[in-house]
PDB file of N, CA and C in Angstrom:
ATOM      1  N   UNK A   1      -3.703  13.750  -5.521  1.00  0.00           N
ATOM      2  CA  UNK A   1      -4.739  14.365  -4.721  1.00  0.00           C
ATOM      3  C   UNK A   1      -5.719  13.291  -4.262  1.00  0.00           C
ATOM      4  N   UNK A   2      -5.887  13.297  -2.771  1.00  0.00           N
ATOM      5  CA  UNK A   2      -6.697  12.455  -2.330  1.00  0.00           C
ATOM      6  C   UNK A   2      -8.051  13.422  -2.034  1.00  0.00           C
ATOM      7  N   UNK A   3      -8.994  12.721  -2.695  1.00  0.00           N
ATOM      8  CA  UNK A   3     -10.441  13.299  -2.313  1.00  0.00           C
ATOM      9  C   UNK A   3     -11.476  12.541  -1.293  1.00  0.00           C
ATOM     10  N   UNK A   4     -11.430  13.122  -0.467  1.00  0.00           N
ATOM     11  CA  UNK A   4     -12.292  12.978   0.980  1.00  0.00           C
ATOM     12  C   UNK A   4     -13.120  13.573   1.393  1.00  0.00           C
ATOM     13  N   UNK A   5     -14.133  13.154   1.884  1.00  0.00           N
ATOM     14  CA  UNK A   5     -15.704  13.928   2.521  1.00  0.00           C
ATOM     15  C   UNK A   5     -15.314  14.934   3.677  1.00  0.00           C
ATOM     16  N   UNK A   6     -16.117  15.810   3.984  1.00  0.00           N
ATOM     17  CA  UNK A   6     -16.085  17.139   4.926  1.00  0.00           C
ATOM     18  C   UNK A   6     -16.181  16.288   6.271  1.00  0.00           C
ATOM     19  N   UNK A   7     -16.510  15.716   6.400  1.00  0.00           N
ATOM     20  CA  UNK A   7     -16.822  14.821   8.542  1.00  0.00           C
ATOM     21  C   UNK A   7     -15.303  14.092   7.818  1.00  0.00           C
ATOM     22  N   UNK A   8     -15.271  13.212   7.161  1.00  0.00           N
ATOM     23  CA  UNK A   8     -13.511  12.616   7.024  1.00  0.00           C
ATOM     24  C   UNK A   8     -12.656  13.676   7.805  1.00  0.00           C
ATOM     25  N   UNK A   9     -12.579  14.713   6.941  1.00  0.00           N
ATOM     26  CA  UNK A   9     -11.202  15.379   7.318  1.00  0.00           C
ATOM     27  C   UNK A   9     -11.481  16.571   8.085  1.00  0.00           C
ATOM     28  N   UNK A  10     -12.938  16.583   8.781  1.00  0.00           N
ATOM     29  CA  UNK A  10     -12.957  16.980  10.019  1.00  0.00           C
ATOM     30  C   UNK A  10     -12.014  16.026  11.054  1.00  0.00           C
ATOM     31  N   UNK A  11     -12.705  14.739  11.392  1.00  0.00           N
ATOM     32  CA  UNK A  11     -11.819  13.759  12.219  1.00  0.00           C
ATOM     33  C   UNK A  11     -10.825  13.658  11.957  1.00  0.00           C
ATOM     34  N   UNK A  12      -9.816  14.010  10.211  1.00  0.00           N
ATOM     35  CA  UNK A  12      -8.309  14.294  10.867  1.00  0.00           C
ATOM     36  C   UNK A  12      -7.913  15.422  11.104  1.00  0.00           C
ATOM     37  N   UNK A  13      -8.790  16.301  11.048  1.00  0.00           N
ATOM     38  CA  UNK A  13      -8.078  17.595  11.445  1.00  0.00           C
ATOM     39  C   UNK A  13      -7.562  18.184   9.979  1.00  0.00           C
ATOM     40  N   UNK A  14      -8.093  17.858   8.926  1.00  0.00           N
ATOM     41  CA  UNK A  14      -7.310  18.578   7.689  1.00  0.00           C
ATOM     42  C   UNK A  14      -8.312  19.419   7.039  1.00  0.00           C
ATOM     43  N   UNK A  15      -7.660  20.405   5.836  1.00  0.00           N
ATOM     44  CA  UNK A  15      -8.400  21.064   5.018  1.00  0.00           C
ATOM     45  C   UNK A  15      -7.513  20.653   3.640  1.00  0.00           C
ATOM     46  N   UNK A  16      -8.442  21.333   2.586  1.00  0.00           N
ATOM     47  CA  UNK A  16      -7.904  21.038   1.311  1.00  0.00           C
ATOM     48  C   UNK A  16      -6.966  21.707   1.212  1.00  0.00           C
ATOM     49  N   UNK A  17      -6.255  20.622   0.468  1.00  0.00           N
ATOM     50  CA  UNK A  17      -4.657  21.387   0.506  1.00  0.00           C
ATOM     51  C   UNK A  17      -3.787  21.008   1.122  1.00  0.00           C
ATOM     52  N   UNK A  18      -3.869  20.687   2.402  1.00  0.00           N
ATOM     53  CA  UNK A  18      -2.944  19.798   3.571  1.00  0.00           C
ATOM     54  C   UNK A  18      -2.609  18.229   2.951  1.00  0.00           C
ATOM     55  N   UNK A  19      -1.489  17.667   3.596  1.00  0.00           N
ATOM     56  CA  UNK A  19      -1.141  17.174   3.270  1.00  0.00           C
ATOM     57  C   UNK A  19      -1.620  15.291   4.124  1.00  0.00           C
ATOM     58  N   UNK A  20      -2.016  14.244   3.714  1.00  0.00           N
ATOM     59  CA  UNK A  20      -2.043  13.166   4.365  1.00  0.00           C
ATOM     60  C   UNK A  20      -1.482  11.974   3.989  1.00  0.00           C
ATOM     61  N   UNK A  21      -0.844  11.183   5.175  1.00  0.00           N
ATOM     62  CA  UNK A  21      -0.540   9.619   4.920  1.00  0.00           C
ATOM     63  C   UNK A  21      -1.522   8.729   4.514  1.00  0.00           C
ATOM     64  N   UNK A  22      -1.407   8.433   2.876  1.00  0.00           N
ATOM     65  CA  UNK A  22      -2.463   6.956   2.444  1.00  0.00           C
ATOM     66  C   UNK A  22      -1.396   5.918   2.792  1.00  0.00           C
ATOM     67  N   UNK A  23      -2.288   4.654   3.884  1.00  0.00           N
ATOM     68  CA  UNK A  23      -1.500   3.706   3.762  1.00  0.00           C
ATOM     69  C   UNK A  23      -2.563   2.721   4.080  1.00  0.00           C
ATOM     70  N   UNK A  24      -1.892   1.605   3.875  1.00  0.00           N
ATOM     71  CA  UNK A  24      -2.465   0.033   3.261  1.00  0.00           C
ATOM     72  C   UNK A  24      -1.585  -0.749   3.918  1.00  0.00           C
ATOM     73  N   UNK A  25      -1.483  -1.876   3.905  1.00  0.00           N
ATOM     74  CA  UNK A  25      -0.483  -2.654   4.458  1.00  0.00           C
ATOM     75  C   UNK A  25       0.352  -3.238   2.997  1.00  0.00           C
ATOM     76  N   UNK A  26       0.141  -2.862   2.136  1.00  0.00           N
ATOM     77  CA  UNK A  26       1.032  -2.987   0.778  1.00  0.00           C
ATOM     78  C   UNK A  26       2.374  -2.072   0.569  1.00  0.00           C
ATOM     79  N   UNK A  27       1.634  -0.564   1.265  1.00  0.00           N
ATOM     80  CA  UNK A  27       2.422   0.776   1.062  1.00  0.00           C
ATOM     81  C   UNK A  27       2.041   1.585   1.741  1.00  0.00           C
ATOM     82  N   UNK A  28       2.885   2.791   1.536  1.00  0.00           N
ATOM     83  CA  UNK A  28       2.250   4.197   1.996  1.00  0.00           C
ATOM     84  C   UNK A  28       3.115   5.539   0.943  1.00  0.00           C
ATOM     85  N   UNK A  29       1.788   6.714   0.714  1.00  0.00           N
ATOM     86  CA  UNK A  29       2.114   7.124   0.001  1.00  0.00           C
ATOM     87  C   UNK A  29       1.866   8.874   0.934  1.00  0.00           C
ATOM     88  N   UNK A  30       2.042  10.119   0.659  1.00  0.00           N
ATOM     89  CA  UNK A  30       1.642  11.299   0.934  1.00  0.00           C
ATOM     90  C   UNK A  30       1.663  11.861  -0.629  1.00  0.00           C
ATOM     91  N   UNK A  31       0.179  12.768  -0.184  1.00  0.00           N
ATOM     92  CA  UNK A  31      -0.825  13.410  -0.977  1.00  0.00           C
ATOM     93  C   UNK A  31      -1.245  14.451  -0.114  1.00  0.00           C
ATOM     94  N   UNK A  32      -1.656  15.332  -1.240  1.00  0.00           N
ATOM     95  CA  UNK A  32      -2.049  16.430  -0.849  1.00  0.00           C
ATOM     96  C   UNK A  32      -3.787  16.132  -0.348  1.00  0.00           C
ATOM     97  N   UNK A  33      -4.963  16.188   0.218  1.00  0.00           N
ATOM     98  CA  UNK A  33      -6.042  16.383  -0.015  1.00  0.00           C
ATOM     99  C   UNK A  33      -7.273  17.378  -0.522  1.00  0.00           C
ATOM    100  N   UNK A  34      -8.002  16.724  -1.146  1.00  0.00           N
ATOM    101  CA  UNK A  34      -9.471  17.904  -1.696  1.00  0.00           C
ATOM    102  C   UNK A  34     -10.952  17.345  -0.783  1.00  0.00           C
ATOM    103  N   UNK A  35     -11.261  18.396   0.230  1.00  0.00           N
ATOM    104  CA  UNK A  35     -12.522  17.830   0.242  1.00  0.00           C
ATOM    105  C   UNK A  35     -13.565  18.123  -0.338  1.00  0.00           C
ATOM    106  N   UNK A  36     -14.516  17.153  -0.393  1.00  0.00           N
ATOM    107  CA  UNK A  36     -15.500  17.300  -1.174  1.00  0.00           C
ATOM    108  C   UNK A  36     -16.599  15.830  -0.674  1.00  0.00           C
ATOM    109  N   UNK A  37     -17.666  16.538  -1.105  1.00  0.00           N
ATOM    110  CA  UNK A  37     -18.811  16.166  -1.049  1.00  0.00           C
ATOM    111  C   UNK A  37     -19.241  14.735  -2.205  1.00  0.00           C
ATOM    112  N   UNK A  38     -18.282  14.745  -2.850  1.00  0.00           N
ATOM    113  CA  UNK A  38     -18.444  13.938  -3.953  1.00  0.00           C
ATOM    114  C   UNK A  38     -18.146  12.766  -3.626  1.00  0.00           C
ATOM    115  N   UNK A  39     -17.805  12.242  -2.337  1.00  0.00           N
ATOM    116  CA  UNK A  39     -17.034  10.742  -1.700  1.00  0.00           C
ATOM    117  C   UNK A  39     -17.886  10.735  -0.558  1.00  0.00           C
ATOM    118  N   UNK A  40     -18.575   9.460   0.013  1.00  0.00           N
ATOM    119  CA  UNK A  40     -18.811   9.544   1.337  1.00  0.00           C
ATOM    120  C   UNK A  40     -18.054   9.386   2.286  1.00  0.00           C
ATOM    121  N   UNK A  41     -18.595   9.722   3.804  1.00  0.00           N
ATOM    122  CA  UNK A  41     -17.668   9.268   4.629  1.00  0.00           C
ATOM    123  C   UNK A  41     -17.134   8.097   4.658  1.00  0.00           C
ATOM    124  N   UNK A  42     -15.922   8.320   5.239  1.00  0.00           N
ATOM    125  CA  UNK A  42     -15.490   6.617   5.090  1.00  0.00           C
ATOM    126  C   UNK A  42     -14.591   6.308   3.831  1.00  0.00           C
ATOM    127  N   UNK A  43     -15.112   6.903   2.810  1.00  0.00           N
ATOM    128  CA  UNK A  43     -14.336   6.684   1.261  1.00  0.00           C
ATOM    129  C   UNK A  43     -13.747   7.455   1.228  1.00  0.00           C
ATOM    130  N   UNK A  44     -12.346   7.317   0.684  1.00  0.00           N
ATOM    131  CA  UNK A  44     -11.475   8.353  -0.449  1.00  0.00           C
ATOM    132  C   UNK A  44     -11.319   7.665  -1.418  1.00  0.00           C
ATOM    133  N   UNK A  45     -11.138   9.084  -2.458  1.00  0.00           N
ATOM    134  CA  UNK A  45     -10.720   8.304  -3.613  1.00  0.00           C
ATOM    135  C   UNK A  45      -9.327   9.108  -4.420  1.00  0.00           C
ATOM    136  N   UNK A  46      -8.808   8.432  -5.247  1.00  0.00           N
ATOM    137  CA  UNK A  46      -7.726   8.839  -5.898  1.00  0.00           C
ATOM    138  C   UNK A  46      -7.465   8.320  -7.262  1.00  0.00           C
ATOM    139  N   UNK A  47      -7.032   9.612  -8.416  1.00  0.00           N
ATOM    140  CA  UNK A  47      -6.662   8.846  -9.707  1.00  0.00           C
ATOM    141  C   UNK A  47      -5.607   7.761  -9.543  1.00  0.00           C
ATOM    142  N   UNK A  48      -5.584   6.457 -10.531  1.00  0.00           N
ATOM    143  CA  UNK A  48      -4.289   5.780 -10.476  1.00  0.00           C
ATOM    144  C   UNK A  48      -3.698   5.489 -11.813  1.00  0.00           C
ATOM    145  N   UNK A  49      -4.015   6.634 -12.493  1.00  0.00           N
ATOM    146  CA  UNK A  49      -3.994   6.505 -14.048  1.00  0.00           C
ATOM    147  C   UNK A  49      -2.229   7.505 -14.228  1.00  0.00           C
ATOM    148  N   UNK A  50      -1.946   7.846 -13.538  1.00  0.00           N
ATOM    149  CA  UNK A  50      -0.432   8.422 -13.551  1.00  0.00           C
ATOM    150  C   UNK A  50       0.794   8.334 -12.878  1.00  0.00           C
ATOM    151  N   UNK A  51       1.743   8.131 -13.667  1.00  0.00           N
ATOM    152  CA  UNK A  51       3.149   7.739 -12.725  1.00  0.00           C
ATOM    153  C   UNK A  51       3.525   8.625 -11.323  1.00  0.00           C
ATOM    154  N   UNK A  52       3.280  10.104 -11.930  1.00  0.00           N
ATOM    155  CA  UNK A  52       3.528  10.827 -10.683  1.00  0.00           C
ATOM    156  C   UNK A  52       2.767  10.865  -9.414  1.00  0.00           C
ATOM    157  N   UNK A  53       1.719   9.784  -9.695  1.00  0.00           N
ATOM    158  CA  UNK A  53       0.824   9.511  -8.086  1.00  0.00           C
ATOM    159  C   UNK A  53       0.820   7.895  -8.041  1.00  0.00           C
ATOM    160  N   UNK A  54       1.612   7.338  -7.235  1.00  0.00           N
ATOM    161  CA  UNK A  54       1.664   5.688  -7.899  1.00  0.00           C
ATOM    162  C   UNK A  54       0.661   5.208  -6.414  1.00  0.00           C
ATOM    163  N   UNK A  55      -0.404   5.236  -6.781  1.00  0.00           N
ATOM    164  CA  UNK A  55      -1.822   5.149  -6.135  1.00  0.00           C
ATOM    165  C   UNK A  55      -1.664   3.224  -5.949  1.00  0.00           C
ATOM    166  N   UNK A  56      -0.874   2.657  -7.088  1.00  0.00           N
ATOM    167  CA  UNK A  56      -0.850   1.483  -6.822  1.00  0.00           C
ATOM    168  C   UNK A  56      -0.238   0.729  -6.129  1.00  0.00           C
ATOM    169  N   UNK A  57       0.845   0.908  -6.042  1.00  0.00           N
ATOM    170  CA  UNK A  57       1.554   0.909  -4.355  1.00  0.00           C
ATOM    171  C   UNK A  57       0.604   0.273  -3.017  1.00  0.00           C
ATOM    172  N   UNK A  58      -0.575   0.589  -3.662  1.00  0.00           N
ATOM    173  CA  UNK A  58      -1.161   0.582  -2.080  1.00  0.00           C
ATOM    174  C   UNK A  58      -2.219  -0.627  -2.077  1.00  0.00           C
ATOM    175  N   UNK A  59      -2.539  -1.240  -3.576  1.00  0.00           N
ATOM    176  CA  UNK A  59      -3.100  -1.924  -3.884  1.00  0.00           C
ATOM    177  C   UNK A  59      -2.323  -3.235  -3.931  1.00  0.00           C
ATOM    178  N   UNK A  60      -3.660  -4.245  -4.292  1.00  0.00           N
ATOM    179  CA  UNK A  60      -3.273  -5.535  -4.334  1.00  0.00           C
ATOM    180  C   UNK A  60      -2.946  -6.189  -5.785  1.00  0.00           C
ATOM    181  N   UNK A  61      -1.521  -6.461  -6.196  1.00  0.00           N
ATOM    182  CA  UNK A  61      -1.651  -6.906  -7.862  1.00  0.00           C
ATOM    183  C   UNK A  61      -2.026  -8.404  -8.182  1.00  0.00           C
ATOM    184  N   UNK A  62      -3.440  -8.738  -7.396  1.00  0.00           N
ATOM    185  CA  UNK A  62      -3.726  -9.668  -8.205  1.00  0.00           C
ATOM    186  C   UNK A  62      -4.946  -9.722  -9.411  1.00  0.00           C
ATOM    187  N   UNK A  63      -5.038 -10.717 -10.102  1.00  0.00           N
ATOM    188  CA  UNK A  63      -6.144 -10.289 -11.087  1.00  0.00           C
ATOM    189  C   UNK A  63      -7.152 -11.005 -11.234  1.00  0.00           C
ATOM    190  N   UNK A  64      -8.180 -10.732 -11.218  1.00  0.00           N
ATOM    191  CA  UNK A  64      -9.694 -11.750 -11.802  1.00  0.00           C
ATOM    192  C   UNK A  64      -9.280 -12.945 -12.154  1.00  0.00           C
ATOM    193  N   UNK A  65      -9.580 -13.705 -12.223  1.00  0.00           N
ATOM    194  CA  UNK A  65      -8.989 -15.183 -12.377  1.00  0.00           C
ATOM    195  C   UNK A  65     -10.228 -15.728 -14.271  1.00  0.00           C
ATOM    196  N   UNK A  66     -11.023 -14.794 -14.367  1.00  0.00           N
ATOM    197  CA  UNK A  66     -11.939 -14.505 -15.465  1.00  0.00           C
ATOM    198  C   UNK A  66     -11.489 -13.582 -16.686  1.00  0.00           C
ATOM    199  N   UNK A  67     -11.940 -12.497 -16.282  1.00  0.00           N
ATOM    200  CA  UNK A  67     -11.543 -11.027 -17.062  1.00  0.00           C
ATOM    201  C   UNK A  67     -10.029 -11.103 -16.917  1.00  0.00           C
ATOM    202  N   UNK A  68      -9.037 -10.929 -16.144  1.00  0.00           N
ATOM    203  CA  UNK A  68      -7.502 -10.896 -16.456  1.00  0.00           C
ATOM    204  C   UNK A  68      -7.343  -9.384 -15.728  1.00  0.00           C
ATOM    205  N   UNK A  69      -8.660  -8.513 -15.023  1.00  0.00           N
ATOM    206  CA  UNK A  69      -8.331  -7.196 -14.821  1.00  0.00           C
ATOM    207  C   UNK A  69      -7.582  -7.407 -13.289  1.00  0.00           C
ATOM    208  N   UNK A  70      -6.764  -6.302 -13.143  1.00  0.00           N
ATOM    209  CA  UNK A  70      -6.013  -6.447 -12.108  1.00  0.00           C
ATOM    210  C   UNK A  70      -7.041  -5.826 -11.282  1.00  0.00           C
ATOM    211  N   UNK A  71      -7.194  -6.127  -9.774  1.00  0.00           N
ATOM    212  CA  UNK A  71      -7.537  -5.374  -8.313  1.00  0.00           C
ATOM    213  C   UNK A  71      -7.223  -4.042  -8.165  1.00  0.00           C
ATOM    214  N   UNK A  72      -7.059  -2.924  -9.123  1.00  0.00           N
ATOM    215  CA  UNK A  72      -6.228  -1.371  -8.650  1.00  0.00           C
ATOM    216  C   UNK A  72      -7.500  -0.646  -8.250  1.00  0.00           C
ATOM    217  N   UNK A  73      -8.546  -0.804  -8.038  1.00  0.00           N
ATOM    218  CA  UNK A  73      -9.971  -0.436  -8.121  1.00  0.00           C
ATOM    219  C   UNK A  73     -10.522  -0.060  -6.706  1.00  0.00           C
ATOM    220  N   UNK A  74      -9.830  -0.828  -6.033  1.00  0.00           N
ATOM    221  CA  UNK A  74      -9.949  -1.142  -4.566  1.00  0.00           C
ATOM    222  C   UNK A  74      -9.716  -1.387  -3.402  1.00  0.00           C
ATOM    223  N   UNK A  75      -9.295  -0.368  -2.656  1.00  0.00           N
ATOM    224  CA  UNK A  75      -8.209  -1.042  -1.251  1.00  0.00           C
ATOM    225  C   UNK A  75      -8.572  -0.805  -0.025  1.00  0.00           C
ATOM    226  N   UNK A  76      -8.181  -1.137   1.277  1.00  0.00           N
ATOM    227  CA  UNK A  76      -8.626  -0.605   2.324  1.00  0.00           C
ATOM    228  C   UNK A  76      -7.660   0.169   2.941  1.00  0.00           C
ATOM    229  N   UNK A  77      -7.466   1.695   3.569  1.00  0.00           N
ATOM    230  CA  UNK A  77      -6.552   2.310   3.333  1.00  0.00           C
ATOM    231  C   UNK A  77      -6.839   3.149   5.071  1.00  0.00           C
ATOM    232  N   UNK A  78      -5.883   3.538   5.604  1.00  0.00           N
ATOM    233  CA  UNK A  78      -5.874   4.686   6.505  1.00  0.00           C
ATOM    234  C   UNK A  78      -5.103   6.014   6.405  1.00  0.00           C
ATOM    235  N   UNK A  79      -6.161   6.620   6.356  1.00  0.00           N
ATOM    236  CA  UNK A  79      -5.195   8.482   6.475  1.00  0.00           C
ATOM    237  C   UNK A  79      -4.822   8.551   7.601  1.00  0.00           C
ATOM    238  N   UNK A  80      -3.630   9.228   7.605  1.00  0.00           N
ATOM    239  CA  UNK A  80      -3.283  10.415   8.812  1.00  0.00           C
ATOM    240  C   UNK A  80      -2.732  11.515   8.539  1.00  0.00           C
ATOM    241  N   UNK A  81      -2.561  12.480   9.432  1.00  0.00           N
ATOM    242  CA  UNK A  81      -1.710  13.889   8.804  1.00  0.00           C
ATOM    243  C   UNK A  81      -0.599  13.429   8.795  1.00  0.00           C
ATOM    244  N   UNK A  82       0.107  14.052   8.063  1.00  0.00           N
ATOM    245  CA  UNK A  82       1.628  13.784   7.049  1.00  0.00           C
ATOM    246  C   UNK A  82       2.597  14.448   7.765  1.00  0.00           C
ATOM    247  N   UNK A  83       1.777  15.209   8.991  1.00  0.00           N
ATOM    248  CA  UNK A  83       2.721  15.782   9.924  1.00  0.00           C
ATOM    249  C   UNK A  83       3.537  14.956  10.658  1.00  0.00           C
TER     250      UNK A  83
END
């Protein structure tokens, strides 16, 4: 489930529940969406804590060159309808 702001998925034309293309130039994945108020425009967000949504795909696997944490935190991504 991708969670997106109300003006977001006005401009694609979606409601919760519908379905959209996350893609990155790493990957692309389809998800269902939730909107909500809880993301600003501009942001989505998505768990990447489970196999059955591989959210990481879309990310970059490199890591802090400090801490050792990988980049899954953060990507730059475009929706479209999945239509």
């Amino acid at each position: 489930m991708a969670e997106i702001n109300p003006v977001q998925a006005a401009e694609l034309g979606v409601k919760t529940g519908d379905e959209v293309a996350v893609v990155s130039r790493r990957g692309r994945l389809v998800t269902r969406v939730q909107v909500t108020d809880r993301v600003p425009p501009g942001i989505m967000f998505m768990t990447y804590h489970y196999k059955e949504a591989p959210v990481n795909i879309l990310t970059n696997a490199v890591f802090d060159p400090i801490s050792k944490t990988a980049e899954y935190k953060v990507a730059a991504v475009r929706l479209e309808p999945a239509s």
